[in-house]
Protein backbone atom coordinates (compact mmCIF):
# COMPACT_ATOMS: atom_id res chain seq x y z
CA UNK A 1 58.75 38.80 -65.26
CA UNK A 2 60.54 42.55 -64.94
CA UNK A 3 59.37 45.32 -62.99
CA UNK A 4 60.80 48.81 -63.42
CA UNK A 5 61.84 51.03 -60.76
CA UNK A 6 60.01 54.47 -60.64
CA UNK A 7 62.13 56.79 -59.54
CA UNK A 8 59.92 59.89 -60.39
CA UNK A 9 60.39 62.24 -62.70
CA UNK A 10 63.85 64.42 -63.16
CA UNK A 11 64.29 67.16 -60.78
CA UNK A 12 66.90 69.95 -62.11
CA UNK A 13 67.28 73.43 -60.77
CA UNK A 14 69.72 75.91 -59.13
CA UNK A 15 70.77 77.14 -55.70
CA UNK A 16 71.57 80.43 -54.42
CA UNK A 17 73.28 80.61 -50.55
CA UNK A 18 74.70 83.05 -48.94
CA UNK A 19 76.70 82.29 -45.55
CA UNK A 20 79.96 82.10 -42.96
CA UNK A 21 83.01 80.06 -43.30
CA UNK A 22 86.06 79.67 -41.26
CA UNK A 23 89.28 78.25 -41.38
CA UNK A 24 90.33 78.06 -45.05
CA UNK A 25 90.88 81.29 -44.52
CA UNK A 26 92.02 83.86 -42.01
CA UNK A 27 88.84 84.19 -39.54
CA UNK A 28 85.43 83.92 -40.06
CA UNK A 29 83.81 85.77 -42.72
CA UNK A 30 81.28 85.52 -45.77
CA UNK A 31 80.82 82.89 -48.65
CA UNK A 32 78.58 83.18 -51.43
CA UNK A 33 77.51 80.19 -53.54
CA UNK A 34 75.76 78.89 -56.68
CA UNK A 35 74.67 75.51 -57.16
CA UNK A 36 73.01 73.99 -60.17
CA UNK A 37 71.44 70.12 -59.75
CA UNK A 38 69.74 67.36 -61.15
CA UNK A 39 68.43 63.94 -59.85
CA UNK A 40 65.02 62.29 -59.13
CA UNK A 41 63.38 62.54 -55.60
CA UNK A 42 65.21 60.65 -53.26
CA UNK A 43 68.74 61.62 -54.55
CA UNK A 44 70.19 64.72 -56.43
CA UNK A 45 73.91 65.24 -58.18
CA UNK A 46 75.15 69.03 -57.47
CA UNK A 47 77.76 71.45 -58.99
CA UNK A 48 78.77 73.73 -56.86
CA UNK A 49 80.68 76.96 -57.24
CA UNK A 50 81.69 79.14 -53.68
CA UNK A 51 83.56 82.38 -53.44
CA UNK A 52 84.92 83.34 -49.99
CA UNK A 53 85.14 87.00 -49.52
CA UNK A 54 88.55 88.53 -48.87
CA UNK A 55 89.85 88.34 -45.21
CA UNK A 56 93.43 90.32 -44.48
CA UNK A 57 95.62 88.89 -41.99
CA UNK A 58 99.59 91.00 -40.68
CA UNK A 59 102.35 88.49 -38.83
CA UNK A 60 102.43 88.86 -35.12
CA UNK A 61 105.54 89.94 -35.11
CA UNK A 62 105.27 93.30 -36.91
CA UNK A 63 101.47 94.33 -37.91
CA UNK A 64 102.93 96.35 -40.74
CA UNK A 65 103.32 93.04 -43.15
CA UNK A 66 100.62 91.12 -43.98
CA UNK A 67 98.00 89.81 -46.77
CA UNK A 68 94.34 89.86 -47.96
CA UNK A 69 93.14 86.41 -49.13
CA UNK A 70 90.35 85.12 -51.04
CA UNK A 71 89.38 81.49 -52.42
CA UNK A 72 87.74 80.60 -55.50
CA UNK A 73 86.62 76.92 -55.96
CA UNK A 74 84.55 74.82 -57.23
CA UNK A 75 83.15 71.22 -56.31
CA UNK A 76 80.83 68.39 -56.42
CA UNK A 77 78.12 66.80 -54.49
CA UNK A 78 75.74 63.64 -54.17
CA UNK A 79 73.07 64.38 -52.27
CA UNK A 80 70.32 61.11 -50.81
CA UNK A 81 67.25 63.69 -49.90
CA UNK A 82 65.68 61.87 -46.64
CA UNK A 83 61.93 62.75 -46.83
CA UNK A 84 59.08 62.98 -44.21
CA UNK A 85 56.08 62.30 -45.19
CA UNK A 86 54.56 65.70 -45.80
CA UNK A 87 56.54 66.05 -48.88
CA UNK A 88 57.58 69.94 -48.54
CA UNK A 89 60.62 69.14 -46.39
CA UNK A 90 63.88 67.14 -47.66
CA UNK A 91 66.80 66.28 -45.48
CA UNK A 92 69.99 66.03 -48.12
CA UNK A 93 72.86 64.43 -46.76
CA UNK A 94 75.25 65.06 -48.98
CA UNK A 95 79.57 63.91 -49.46
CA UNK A 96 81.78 65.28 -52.06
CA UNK A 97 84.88 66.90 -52.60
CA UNK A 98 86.11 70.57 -53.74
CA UNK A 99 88.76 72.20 -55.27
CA UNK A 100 90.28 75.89 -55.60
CA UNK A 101 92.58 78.02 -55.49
CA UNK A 102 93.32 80.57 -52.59
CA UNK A 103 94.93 83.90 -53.44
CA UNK A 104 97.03 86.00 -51.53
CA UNK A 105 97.98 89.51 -52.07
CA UNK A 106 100.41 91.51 -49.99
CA UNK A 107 99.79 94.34 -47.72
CA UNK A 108 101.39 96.90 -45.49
CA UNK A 109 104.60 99.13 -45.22
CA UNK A 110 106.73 96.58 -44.67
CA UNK A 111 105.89 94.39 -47.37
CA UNK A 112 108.58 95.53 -50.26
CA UNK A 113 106.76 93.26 -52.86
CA UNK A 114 103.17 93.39 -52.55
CA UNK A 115 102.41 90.50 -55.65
CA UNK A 116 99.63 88.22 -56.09
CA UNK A 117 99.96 84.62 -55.27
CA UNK A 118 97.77 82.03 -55.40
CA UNK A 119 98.27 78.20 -54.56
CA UNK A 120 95.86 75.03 -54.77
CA UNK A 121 93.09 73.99 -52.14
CA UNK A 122 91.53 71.47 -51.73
CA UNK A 123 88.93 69.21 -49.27
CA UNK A 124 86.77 66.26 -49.24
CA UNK A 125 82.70 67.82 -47.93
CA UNK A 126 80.45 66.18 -45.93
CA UNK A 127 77.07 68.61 -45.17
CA UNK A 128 73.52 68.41 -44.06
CA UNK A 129 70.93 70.61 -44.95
CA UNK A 130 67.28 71.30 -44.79
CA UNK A 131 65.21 72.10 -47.97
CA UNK A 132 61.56 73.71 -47.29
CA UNK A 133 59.43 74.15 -50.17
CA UNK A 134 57.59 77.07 -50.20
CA UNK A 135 55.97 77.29 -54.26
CA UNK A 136 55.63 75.24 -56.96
CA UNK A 137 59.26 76.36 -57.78
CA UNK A 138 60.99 77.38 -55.08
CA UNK A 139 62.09 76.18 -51.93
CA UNK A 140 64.24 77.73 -48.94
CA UNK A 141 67.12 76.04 -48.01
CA UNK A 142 69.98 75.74 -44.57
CA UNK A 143 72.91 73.94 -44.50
CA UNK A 144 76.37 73.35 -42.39
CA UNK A 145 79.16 71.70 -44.11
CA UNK A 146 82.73 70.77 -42.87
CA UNK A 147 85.71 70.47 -45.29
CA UNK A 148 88.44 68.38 -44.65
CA UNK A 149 91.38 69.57 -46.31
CA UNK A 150 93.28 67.65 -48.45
CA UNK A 151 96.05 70.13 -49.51
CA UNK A 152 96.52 73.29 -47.42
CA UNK A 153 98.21 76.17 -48.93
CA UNK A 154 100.74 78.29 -46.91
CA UNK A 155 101.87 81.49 -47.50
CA UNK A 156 104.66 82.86 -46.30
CA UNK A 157 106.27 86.43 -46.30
CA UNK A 158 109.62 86.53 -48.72
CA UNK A 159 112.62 86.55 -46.68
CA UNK A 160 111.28 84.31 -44.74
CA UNK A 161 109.80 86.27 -41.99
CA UNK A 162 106.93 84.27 -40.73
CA UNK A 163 103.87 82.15 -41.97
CA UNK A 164 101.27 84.73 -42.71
CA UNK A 165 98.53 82.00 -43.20
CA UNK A 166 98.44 78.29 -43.25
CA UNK A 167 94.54 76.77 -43.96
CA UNK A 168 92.98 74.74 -41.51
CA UNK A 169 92.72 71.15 -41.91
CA UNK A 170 88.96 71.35 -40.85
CA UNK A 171 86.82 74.27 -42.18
CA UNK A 172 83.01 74.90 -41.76
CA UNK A 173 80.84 76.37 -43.39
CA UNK A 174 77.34 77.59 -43.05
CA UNK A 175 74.60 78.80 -45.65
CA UNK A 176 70.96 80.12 -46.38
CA UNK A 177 69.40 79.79 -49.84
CA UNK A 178 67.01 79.72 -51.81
CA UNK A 179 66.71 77.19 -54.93
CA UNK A 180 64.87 77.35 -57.82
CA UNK A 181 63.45 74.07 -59.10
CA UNK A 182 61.66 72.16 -62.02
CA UNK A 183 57.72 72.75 -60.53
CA UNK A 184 56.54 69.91 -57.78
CA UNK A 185 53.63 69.48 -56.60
CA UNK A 186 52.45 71.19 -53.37
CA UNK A 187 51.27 68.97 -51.09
């Protein structure tokens, strides 16, 4: 005899977070990010696209040469959602890997070329998160993520007159959201 599994009934919907992220950058500053998904219950599949807002770094050496970066990337996600019993709360757990590109742009009085220049990033992701659902359709959502890098992009000033910025081999992140989701039941 054969029994089926039930895993439920698809859940798709879409994320919106808004957070901090350091490392992959220079500093700390803000990262905005949109994240579309589908699964069943217990375990989701994610897209995710992040923007990290420009940060400007100048060498040590003279604080009249230096660069504003930004990175653009995109990734993916599986997420196993652990569950209490209530229902409203999920736990995802999620591992996956992103890639980007981080763009630098020259800046100062002492920079004689001021170009654009952009060079590949990219990191395997572990995070954990909290999802609370607070409607039929939407839930509020937390997470803290850290990104191993698995290329690091380095920028240096022509000439060769020092590194301007080098990412970090770890980088966290940390977000708020909201996500909008296929209607479940309130508990």
């Amino acid at each position: 005899m054969r029994t089926s599994l039930d895993l439920g009934p698809v859940e798709y919907g879409v994320g919106v977070g808004l957070g901090v992220s350091g490392l992959a950058l220079p500093g700390v500053g803000p990262v905005l990010e949109l994240s579309p998904f589908v699964g069943v219950r217990r375990v989701h599949g994610r897209l995710v696209a992040q923007y990290r807002t420009p940060r400007s770094t100048a060498l040590e050496s003279n604080p009249d040469a230096g660069a504003r970066f930004q990175l653009v990337a995109g990734g993916a996600r599986i997420c196993p959602n652990v569950m209490p019993r209530n229902g409203r709360i999920r736990v995802p757990l999620c591992a996956g890997i992103d890639l980007g590109s981080v763009i630098g742009s020259g800046r100062g009085d002492d920079v004689s070329n001021p170009g654009r220049a952009s060079s590949f990033w990219s990191a395997a992701v572990v995070e954990a998160g909290v999802a609370v659902q607070v409607a039929r359709r939407v839930s509020v959502t937390a997470a803290v993520e850290a990104g191993i890098a698995l290329s690091r992009p380095r920028f240096v000033l022509e000439g060769d007159e020092g590194v301007l910025h080098e990412s970090a081999r770890f980088s966290p992140r940390g977000t708020f959201g909201v996500q909008f989701h296929r209607p479940r039941s309130v508990p």
